[in-house]
N, C-alpha and C. Protein backbone atom coordinates (compact mmCIF):
# COMPACT_ATOMS: atom_id res chain seq x y z
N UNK A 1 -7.65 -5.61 15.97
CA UNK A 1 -7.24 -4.89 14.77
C UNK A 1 -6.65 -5.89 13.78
N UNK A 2 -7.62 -6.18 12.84
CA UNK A 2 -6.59 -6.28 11.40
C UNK A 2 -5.27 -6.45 10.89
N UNK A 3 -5.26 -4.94 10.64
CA UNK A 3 -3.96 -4.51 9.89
C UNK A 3 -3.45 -3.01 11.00
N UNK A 4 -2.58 -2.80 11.18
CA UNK A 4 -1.68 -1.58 11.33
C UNK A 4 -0.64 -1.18 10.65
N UNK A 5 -0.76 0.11 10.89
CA UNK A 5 0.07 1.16 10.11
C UNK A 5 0.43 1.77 10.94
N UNK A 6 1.82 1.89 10.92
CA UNK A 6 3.11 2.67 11.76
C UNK A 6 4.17 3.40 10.48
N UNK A 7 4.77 4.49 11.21
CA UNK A 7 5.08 5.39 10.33
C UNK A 7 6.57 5.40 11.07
N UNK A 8 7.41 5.04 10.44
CA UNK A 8 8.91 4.74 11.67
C UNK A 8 9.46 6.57 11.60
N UNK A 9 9.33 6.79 10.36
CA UNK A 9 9.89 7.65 9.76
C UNK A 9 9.34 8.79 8.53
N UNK A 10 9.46 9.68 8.64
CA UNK A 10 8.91 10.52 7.55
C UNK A 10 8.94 10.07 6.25
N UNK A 11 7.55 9.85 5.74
CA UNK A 11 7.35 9.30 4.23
C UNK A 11 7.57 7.99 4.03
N UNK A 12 7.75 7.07 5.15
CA UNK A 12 7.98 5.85 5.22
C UNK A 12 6.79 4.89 6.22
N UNK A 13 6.33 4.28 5.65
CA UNK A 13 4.91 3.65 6.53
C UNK A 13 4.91 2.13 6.23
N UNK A 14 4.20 1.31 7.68
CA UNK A 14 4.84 0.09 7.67
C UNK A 14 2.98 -0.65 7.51
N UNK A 15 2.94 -1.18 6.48
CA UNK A 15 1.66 -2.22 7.07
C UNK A 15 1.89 -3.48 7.37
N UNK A 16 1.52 -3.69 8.70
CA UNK A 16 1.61 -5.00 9.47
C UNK A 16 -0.09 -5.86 9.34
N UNK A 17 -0.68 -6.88 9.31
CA UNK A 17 -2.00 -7.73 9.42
C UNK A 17 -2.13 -7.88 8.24
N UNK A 18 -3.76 -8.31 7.94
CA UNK A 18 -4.07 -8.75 6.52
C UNK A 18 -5.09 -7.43 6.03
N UNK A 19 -4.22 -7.44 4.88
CA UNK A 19 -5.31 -6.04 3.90
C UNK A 19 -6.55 -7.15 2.99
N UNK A 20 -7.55 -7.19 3.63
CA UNK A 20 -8.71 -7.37 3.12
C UNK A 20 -9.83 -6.97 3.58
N UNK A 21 -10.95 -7.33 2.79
CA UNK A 21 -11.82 -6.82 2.77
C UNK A 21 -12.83 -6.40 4.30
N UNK A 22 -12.10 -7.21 5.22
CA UNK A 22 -12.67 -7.07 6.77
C UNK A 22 -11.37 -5.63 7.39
N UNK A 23 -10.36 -5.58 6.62
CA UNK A 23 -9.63 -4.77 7.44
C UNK A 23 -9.80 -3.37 6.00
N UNK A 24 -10.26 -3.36 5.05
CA UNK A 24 -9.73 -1.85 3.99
C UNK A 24 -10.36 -0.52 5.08
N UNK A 25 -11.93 -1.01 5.27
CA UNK A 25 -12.33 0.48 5.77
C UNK A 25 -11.12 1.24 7.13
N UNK A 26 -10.77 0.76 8.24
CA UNK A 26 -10.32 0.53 8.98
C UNK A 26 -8.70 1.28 8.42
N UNK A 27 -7.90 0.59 7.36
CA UNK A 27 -7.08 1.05 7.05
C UNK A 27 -6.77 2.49 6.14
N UNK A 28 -8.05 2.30 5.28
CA UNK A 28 -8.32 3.86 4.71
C UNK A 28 -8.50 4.96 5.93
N UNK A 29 -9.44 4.67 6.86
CA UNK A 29 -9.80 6.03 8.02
C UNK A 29 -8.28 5.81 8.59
N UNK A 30 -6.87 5.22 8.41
CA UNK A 30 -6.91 5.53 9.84
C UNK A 30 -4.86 6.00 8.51
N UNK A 31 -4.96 6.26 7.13
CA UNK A 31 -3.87 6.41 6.38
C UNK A 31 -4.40 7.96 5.86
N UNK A 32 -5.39 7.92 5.24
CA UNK A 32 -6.16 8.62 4.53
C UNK A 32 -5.52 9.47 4.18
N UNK A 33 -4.87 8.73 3.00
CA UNK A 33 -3.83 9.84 2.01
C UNK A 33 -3.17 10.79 2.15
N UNK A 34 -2.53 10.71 3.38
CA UNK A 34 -1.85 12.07 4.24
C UNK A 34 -0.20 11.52 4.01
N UNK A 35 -0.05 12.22 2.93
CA UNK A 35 1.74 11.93 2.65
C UNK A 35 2.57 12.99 2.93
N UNK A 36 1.88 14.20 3.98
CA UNK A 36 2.54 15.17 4.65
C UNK A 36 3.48 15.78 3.81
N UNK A 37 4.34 16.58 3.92
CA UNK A 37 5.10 17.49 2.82
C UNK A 37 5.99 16.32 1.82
N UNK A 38 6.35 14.96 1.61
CA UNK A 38 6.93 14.19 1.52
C UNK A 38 6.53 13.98 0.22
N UNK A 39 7.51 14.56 -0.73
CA UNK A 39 7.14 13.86 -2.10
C UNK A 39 7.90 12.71 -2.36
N UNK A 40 8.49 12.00 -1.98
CA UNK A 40 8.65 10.42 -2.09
C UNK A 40 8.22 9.74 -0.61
N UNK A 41 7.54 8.91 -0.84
CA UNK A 41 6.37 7.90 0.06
C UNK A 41 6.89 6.35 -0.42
N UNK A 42 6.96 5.73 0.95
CA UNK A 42 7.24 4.17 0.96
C UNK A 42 6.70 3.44 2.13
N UNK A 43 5.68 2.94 1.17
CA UNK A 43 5.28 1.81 2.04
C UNK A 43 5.86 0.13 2.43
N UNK A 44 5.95 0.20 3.32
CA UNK A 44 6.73 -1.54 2.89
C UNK A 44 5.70 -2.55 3.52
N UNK A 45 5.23 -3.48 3.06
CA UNK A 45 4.41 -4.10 2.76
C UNK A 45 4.56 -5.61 3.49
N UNK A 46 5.94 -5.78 3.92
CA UNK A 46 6.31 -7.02 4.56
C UNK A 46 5.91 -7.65 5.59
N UNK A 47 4.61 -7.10 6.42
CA UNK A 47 4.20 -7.62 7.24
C UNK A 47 2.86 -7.94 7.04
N UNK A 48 2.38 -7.93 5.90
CA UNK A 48 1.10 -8.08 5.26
C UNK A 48 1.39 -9.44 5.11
N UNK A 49 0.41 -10.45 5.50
CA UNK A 49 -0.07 -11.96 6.01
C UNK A 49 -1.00 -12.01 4.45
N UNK A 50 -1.93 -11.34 4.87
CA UNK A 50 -3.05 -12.17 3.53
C UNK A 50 -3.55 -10.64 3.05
N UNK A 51 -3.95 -11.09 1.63
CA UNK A 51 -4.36 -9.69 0.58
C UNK A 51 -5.27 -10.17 -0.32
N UNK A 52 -6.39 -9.44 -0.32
CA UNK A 52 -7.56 -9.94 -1.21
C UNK A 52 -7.38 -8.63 -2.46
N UNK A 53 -8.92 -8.93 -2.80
CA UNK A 53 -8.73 -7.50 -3.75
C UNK A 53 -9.34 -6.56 -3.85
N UNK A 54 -10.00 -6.16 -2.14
CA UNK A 54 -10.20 -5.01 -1.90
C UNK A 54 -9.05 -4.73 -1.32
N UNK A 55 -8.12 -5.27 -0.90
CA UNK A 55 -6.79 -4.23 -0.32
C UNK A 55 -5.75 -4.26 -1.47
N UNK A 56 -5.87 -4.93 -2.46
CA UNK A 56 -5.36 -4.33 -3.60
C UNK A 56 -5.92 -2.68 -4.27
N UNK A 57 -7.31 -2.93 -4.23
CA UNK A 57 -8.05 -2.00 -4.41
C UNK A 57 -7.57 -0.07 -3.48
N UNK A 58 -7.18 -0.78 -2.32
CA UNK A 58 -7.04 0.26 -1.77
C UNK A 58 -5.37 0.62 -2.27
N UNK A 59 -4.67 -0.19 -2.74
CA UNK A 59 -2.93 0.22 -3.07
C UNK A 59 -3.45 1.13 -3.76
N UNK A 60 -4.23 1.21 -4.92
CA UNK A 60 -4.79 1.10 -6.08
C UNK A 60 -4.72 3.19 -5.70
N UNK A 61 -5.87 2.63 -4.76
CA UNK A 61 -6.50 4.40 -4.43
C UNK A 61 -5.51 5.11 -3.92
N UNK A 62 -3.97 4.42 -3.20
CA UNK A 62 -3.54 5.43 -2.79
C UNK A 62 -2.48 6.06 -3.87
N UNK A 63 -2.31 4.90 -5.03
CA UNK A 63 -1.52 5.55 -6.35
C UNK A 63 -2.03 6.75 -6.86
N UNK A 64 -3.70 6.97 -6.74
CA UNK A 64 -3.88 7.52 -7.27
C UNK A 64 -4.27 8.92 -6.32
N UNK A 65 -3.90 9.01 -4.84
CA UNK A 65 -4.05 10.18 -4.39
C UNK A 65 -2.86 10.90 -4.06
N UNK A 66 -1.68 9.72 -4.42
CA UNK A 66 -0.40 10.35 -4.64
C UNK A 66 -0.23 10.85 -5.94
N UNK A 67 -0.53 10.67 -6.79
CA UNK A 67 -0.56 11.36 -8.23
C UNK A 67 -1.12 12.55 -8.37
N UNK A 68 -1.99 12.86 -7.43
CA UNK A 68 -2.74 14.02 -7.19
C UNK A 68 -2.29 14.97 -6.58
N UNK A 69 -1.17 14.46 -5.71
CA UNK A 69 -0.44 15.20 -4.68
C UNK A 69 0.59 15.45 -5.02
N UNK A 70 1.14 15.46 -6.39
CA UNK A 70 2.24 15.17 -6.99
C UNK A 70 3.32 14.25 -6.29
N UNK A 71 3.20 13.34 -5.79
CA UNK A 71 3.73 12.39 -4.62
C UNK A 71 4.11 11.34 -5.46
N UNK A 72 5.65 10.79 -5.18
CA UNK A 72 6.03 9.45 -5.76
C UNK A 72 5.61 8.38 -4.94
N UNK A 73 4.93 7.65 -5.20
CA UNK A 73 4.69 6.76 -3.91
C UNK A 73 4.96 4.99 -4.65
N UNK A 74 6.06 4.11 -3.60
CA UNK A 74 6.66 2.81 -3.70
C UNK A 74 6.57 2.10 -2.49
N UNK A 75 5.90 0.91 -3.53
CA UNK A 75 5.77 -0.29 -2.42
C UNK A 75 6.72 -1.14 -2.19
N UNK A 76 7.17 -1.17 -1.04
CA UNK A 76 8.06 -2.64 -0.71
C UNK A 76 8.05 -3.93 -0.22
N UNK A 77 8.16 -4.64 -1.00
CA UNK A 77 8.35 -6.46 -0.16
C UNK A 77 7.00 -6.52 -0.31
N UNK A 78 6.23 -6.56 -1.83
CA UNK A 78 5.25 -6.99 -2.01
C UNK A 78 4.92 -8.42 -1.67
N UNK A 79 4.15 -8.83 -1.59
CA UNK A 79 3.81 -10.54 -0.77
C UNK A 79 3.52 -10.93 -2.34
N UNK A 80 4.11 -12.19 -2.24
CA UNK A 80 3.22 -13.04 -3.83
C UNK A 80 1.58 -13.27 -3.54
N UNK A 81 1.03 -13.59 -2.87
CA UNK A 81 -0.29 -13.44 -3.02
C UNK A 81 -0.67 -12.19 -4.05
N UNK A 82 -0.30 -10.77 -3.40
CA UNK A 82 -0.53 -9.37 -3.84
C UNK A 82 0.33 -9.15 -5.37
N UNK A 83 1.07 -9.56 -6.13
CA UNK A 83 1.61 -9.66 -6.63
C UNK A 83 0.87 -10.78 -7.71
N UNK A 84 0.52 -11.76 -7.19
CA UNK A 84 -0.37 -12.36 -8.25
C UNK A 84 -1.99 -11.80 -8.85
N UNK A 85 -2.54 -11.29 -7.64
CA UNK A 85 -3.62 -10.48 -7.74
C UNK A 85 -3.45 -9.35 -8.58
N UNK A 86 -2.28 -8.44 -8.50
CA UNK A 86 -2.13 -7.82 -9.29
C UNK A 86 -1.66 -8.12 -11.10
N UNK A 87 -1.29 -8.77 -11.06
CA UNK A 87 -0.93 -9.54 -12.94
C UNK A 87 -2.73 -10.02 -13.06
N UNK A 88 -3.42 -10.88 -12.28
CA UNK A 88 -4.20 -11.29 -12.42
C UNK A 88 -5.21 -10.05 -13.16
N UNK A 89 -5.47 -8.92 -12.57
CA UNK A 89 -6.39 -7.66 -12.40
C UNK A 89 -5.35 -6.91 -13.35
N UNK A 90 -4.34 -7.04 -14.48
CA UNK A 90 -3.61 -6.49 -15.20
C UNK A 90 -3.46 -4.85 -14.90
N UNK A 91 -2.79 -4.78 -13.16
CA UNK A 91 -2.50 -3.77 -12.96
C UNK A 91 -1.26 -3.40 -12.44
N UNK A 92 0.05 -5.03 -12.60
CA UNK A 92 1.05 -5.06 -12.20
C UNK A 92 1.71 -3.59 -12.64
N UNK A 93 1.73 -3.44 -13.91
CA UNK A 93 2.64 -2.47 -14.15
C UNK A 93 2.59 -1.18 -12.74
N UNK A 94 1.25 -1.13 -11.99
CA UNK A 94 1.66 -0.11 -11.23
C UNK A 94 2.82 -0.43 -10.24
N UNK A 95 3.08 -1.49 -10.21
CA UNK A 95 3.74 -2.24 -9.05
C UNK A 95 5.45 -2.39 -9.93
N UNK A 96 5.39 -1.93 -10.77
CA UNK A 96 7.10 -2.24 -11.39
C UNK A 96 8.08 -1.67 -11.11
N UNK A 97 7.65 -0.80 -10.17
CA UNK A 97 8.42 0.17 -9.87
C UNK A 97 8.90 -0.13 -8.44
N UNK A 98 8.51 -1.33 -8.18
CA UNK A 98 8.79 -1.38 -6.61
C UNK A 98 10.17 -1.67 -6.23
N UNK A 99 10.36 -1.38 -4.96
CA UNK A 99 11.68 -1.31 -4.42
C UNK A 99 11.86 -2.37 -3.16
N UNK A 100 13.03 -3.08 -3.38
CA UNK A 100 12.99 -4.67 -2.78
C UNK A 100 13.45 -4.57 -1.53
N UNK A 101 14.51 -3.58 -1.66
CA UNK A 101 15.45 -3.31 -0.24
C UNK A 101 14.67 -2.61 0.74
């Protein structure tokens, strides 16, 4: 496995491995936009090793199935790799909102 996703806590989800393009499908089937009654969602991101920009791609999709869900959803302890990819792909602003602690 890739990447994993562990959920310590309600509305709180941990990705551990590298989000790219060998691990997105894998991580979409196994998250698949299930933010359960939880309208604030946090992912923390600190165990993410390497990030291309299909697993940017996928942050991407889940902003937008939390928006759908009326769901606040924040990333934490973005990696600078992911963080450069994102300014790069001028989509930081989704990421301004993130939460460090």
């Amino acid at each position: 496995m890739l990447i994993d996703i562990s959920h310590p806590a309600p509305g709180h989800s941990v990705l551990t491995g590298d989000l790219t393009i060998d691990s997105v499908s894998e991580i979409v089937d196994a998250f698949n936009g299930q933010f359960g009654d939880n309208h604030v969602c946090t992912i923390d991101l600190s165990g993410v090793k390497h990030c291309d920009s299909a697993g940017l791609a996928v942050l991407i999709h889940w902003f937008q199935q939390a928006k759908q869900q009326d769901v606040t959803l924040h990333f934490t302890q973005l990696p600078a790799q992911l963080r450069a990819l994102a300014e790069i792909s001028e989509v930081k602003s989704l990421f301004e909102g993130e939460i460090n602690g």
